[in-house]
C-alpha atoms as a PDB file:
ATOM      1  CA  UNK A   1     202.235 121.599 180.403  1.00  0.00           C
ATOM      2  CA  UNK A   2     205.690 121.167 178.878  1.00  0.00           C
ATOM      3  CA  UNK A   3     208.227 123.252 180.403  1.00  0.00           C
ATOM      4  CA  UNK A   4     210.694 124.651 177.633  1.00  0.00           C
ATOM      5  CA  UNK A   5     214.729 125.729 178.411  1.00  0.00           C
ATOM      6  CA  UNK A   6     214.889 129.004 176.443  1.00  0.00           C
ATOM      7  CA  UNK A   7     218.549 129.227 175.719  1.00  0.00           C
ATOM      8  CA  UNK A   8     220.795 132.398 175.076  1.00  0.00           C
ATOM      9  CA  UNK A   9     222.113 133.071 171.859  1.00  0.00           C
ATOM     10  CA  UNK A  10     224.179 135.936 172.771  1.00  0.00           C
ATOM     11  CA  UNK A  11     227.379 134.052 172.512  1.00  0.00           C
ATOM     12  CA  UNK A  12     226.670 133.200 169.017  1.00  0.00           C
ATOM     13  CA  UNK A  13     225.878 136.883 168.204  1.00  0.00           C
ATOM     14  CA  UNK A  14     229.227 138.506 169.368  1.00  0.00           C
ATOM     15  CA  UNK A  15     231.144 136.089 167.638  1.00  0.00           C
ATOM     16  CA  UNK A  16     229.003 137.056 164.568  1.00  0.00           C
ATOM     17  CA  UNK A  17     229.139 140.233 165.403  1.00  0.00           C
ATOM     18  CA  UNK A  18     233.224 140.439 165.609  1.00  0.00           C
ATOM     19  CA  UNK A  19     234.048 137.755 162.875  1.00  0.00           C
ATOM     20  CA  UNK A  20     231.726 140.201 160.623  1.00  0.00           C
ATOM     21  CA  UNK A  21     233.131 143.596 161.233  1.00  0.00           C
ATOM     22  CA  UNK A  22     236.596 142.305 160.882  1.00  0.00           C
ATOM     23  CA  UNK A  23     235.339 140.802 157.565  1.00  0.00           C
ATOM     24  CA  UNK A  24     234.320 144.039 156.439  1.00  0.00           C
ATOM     25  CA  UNK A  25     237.404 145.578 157.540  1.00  0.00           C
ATOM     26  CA  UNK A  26     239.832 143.000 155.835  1.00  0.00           C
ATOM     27  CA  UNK A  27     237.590 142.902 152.562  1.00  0.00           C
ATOM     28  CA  UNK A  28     237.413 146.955 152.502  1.00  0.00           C
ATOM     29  CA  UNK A  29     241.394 146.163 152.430  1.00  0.00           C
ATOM     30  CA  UNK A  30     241.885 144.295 149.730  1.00  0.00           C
ATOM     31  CA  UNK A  31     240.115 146.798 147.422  1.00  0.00           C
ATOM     32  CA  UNK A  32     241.755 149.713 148.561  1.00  0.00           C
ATOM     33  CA  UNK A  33     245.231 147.175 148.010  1.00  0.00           C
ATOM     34  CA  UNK A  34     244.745 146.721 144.296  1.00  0.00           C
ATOM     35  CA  UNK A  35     248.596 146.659 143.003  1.00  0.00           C
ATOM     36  CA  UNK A  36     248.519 143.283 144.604  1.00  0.00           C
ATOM     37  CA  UNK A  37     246.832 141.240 142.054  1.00  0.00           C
ATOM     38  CA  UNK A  38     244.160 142.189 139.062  1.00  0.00           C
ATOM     39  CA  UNK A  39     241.469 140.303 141.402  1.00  0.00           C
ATOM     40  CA  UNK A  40     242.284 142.203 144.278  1.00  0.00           C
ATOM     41  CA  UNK A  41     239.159 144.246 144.279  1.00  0.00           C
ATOM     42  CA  UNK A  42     236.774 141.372 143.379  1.00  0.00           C
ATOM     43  CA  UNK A  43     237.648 139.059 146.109  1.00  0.00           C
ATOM     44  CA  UNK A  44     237.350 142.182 148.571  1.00  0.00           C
ATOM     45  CA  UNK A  45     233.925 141.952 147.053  1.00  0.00           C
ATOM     46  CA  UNK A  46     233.716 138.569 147.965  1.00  0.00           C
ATOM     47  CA  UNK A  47     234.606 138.737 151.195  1.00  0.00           C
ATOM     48  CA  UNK A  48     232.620 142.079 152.398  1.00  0.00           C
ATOM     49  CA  UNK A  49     229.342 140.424 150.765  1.00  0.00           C
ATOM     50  CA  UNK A  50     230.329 136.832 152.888  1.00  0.00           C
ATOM     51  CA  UNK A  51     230.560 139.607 156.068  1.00  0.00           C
ATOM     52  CA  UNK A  52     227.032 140.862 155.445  1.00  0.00           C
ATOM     53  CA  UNK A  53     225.939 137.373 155.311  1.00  0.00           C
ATOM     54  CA  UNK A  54     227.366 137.177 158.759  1.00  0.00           C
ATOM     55  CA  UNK A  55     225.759 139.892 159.852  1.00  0.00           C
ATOM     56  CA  UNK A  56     221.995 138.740 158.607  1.00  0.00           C
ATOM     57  CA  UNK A  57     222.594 135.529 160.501  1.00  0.00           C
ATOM     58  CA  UNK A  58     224.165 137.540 163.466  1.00  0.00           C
ATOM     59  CA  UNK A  59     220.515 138.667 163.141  1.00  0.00           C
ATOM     60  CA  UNK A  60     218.611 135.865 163.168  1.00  0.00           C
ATOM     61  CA  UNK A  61     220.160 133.357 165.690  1.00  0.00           C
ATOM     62  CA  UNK A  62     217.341 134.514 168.162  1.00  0.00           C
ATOM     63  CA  UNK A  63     214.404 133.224 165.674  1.00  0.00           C
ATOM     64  CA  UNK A  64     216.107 130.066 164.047  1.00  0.00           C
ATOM     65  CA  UNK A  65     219.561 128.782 165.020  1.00  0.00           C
ATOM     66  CA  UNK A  66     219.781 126.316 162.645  1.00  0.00           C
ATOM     67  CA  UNK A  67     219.426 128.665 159.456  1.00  0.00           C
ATOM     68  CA  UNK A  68     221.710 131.299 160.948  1.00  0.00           C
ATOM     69  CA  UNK A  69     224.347 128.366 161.406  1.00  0.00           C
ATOM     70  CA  UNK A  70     224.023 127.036 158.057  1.00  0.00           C
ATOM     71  CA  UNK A  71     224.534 130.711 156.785  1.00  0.00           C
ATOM     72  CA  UNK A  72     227.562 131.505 159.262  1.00  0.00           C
ATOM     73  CA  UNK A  73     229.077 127.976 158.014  1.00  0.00           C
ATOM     74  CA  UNK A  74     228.636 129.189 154.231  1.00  0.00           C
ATOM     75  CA  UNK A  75     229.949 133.050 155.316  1.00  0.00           C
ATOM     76  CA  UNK A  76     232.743 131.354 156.570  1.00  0.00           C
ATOM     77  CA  UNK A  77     233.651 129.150 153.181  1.00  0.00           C
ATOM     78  CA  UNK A  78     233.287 132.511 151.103  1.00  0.00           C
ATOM     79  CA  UNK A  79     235.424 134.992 153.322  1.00  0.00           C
ATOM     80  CA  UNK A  80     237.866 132.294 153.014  1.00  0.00           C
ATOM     81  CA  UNK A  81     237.781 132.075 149.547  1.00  0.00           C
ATOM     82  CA  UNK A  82     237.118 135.807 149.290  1.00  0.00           C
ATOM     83  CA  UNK A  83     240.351 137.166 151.055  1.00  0.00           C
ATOM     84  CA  UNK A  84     242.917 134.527 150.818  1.00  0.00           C
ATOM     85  CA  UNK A  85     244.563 134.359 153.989  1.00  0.00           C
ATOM     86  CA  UNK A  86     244.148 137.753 155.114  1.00  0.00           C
ATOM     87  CA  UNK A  87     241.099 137.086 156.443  1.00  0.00           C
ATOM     88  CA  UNK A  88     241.735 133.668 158.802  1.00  0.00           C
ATOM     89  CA  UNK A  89     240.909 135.521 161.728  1.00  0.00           C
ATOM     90  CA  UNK A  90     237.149 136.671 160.500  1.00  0.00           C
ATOM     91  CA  UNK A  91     236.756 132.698 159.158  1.00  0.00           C
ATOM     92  CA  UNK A  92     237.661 132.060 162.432  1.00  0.00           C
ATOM     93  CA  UNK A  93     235.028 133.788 164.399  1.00  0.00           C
ATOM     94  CA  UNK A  94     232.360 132.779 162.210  1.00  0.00           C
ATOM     95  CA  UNK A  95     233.162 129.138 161.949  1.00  0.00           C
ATOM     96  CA  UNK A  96     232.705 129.275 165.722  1.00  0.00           C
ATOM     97  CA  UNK A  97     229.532 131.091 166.204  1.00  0.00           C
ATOM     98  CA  UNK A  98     228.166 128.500 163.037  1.00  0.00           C
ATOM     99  CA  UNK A  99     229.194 125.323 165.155  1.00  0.00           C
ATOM    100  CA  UNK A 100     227.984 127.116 168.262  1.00  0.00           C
ATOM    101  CA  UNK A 101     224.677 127.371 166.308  1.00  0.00           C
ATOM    102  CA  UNK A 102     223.912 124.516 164.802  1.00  0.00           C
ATOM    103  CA  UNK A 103     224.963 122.301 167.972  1.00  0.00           C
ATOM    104  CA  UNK A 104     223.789 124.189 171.028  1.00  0.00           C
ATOM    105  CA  UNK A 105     220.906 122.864 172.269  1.00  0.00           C
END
């Protein structure tokens, strides 16, 4: 019988976790800052939708790492391109726990 390393995923959820919840934060500030620009409110969109993302793979790094990665990794692009450069710090986070993800074995 095959012996199996079951490895711990929690690292890859907090950094979900926090790179989400900032997200959310940062995106619910760029719609309540709309004399900025006229697309103010839609990229705030962008970027809280890109957080829940986050959160859904924050959910399931426990049953498939690789999927959750992939949808960290593609969270990340969008809260990038959803916030400008308010949001670095929340790209940040989620980058990490997607690279964590995808090449933790």
């Amino acid at each position: 019988m095959k012996r199996t390393k079951i490895i711990s995923r929690n690292f890859e959820m907090i950094m979900g976790a926090i790179g989400s919840i900032i997200g959310i934060f940062s995106g619910s500030f760029l719609i309540f800052l709309e004399s900025v620009g006229p697309h103010t409110p839609f990229l705030g969109m962008v970027a809280i939708i890109a957080s829940v993302l986050g959160l859904a793979s924050t959910y399931y790094v426990r049953k498939n790492s690789e999927i959750a990665g992939v949808g960290f990794i593609v969270a990340t692009m969008f809260v990038i391109v959803g916030s400008a450069y308010i949001n670095v710090l929340s790209a940040i986070f989620l980058l990490i726990a997607g690279v964590s993800a995808l090449f933790r074995k």
